[in-house]
N, C-alpha and C. Protein backbone atom coordinates (compact mmCIF):
# COMPACT_ATOMS: atom_id res chain seq x y z
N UNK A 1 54.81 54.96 149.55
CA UNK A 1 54.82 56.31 150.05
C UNK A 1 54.62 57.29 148.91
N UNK A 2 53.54 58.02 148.80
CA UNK A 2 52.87 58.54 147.72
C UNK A 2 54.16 59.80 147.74
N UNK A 3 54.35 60.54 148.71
CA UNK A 3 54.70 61.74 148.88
C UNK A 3 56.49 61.48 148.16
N UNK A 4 56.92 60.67 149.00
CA UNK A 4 58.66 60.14 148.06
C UNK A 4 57.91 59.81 146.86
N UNK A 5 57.53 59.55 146.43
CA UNK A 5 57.44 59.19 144.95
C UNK A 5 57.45 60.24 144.37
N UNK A 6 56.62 61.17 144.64
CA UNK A 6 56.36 62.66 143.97
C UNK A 6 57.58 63.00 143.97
N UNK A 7 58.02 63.37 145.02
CA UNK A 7 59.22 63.85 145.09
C UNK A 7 60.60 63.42 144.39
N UNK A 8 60.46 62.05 144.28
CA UNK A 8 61.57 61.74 143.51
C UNK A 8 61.64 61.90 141.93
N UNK A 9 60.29 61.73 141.72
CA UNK A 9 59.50 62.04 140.26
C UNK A 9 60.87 63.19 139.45
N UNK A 10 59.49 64.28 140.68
CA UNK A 10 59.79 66.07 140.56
C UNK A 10 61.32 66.05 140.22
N UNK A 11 61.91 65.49 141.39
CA UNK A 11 63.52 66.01 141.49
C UNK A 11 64.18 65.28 140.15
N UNK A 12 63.59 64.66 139.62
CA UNK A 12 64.43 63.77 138.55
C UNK A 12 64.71 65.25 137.76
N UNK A 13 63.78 66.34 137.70
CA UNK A 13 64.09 67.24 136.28
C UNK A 13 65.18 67.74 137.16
N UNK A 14 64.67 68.44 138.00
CA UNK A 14 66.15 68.79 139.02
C UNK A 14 67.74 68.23 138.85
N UNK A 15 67.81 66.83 138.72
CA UNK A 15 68.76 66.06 138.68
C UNK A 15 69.23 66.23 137.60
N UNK A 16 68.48 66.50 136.53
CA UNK A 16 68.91 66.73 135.04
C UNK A 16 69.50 68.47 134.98
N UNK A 17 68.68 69.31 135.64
CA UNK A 17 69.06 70.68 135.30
C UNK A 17 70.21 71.64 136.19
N UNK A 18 70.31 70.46 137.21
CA UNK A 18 71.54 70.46 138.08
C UNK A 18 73.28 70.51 137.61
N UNK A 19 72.64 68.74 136.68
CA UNK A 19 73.69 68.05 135.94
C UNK A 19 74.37 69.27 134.92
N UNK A 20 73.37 69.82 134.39
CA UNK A 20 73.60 70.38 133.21
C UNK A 20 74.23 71.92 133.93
N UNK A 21 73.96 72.50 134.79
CA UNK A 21 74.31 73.19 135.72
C UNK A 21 75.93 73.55 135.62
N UNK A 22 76.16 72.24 136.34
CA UNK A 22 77.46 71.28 136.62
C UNK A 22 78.38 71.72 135.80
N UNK A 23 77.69 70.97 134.36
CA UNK A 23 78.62 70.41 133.51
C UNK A 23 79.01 72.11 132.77
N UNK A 24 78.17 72.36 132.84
CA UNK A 24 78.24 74.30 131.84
C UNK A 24 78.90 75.01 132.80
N UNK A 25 79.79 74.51 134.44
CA UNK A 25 80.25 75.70 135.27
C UNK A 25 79.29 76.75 135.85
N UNK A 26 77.87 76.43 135.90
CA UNK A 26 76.96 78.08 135.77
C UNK A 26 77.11 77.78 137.91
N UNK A 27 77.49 78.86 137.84
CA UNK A 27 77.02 79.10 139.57
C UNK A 27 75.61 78.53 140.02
N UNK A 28 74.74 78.93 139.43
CA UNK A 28 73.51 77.93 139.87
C UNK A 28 73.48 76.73 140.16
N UNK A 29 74.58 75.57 139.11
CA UNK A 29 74.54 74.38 138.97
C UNK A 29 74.71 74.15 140.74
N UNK A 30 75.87 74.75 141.62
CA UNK A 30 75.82 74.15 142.74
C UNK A 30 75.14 74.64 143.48
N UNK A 31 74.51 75.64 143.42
CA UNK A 31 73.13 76.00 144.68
C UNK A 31 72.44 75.02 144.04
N UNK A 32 71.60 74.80 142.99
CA UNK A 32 70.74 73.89 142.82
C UNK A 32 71.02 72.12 143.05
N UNK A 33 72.20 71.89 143.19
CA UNK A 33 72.99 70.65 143.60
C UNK A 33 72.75 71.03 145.17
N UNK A 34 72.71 71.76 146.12
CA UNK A 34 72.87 71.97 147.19
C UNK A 34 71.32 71.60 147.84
N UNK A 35 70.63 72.22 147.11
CA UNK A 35 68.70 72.70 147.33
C UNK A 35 68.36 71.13 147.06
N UNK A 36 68.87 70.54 146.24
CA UNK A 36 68.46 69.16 145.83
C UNK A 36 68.93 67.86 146.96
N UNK A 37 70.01 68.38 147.41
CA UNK A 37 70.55 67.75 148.73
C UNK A 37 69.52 67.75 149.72
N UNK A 38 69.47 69.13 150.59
CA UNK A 38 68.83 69.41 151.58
C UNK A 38 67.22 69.07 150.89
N UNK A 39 66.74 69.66 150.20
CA UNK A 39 65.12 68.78 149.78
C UNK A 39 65.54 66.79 150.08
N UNK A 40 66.33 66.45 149.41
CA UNK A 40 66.26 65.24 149.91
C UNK A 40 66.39 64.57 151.23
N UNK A 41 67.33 65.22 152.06
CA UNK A 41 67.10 65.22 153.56
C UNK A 41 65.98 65.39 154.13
N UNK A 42 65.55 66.58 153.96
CA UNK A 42 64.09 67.17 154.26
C UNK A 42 62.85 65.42 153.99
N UNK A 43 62.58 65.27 153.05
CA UNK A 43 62.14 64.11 152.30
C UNK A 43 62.54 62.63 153.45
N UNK A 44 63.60 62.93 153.27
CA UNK A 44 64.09 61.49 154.11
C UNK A 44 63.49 61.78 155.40
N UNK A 45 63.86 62.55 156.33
CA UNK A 45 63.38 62.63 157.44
C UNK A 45 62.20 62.64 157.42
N UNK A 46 61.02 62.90 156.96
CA UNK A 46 60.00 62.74 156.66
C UNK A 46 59.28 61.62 156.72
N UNK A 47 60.29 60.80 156.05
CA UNK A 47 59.92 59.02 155.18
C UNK A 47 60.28 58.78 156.60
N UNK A 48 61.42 58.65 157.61
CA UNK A 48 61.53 58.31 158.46
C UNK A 48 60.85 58.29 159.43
N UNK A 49 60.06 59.31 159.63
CA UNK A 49 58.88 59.90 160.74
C UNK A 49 57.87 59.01 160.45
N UNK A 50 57.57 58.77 159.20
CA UNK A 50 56.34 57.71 158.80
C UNK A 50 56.68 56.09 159.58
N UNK A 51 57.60 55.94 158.79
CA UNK A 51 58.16 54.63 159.27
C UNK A 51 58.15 54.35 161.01
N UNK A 52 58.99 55.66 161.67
CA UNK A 52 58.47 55.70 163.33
C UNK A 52 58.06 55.27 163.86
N UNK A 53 56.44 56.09 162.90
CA UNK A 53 55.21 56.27 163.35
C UNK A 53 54.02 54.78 162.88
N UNK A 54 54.94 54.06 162.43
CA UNK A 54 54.66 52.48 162.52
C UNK A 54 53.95 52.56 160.90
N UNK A 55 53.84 53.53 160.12
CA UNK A 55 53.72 53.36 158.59
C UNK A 55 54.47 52.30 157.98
N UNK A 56 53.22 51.98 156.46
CA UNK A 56 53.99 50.98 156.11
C UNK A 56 55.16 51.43 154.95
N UNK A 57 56.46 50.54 154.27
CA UNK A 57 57.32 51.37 153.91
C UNK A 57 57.93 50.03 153.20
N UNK A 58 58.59 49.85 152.32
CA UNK A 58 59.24 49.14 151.70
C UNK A 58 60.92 49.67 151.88
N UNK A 59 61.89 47.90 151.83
CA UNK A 59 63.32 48.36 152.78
C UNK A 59 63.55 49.14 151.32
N UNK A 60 63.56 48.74 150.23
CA UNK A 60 64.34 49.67 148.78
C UNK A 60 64.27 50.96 149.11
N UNK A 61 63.26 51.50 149.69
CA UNK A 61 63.09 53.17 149.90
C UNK A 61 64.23 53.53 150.80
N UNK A 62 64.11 52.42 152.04
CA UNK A 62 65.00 53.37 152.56
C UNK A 62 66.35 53.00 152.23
N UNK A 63 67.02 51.85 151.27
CA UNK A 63 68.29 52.25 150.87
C UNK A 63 68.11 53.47 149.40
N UNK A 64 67.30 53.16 148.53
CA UNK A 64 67.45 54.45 148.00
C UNK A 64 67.22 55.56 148.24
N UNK A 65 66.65 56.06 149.17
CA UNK A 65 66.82 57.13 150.03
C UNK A 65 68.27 57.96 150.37
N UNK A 66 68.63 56.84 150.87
CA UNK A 66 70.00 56.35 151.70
C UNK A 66 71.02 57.35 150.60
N UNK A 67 71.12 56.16 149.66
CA UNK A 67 71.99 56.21 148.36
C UNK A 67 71.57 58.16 148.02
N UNK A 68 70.59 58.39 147.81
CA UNK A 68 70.40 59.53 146.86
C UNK A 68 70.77 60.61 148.19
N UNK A 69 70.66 60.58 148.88
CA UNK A 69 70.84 61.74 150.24
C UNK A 69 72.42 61.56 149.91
N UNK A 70 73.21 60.73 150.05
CA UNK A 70 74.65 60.57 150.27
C UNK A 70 74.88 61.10 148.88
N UNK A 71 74.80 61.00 147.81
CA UNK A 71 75.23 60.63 146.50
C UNK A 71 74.94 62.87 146.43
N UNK A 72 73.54 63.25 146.77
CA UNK A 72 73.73 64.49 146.19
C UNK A 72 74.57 65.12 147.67
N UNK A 73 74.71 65.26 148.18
CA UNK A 73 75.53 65.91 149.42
C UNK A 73 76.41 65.85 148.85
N UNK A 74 77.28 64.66 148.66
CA UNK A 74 78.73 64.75 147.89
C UNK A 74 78.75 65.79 146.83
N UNK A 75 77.71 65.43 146.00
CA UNK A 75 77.99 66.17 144.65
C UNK A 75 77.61 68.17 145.41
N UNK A 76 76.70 68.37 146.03
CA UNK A 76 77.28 69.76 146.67
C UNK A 76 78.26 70.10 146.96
N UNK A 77 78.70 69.26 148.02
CA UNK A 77 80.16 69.54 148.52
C UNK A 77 80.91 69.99 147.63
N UNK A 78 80.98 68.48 146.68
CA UNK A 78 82.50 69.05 145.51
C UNK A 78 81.97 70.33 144.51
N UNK A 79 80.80 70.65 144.48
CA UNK A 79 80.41 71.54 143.56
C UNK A 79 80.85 72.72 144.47
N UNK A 80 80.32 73.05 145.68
CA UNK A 80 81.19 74.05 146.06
C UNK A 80 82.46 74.14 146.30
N UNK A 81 82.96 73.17 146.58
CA UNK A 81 84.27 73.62 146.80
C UNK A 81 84.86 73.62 145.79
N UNK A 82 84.16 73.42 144.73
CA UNK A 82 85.05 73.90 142.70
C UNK A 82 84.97 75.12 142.75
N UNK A 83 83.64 75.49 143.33
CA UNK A 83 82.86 76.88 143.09
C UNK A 83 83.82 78.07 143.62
N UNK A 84 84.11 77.53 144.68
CA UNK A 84 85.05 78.76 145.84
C UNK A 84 86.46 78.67 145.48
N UNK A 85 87.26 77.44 144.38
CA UNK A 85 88.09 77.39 143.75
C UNK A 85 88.44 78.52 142.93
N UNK A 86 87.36 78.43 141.42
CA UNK A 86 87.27 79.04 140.59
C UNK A 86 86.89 80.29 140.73
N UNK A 87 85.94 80.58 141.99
CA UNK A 87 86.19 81.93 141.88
C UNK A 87 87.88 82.55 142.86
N UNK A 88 88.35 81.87 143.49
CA UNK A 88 89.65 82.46 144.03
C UNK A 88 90.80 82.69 143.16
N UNK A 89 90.39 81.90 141.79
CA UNK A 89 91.19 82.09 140.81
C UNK A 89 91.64 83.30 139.82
């Protein structure tokens, strides 16, 4: 799947400038943890529609798919809810 590939490519800098986001506290870090979530959903459902639609697809995609949809959602979640922490503080 040409299009997940790109995409996972792309998002790798994402994943890095997220991280770094994160780790520095910058408010961006979790909108961009958030945008990186939902793009990967977006993406997945996508990959899924192919697959549907009787495309061909290898199973690794769709557990790493799987894995990376679950894995950044979490990391939104807890990023906001640090976020709405620290600022109530």
């Amino acid at each position: 799947m040409p299009f997940v590939l790109w995409f996972n490519f792309l998002a790798g800098f994402a994943y890095v400038a997220a991280g770094a986001g994160l780790w520095l506290r910058r408010r961006w870090g979790a909108a961009l943890a958030f945008a990186i979530a939902a793009a990967t959903l977006v993406v997945y459902a996508a990959f899924a529609a192919h697959v549907m639609l009787g495309g061909a697809y290898e199973h690794r995609t769709v557990v790493a798919m799987a894995l990376r949809s679950t894995v950044w959602v979490a990391i939104s979640v807890v990023a906001w809810v640090s976020r709405r922490r620290l600022a109530a503080s």
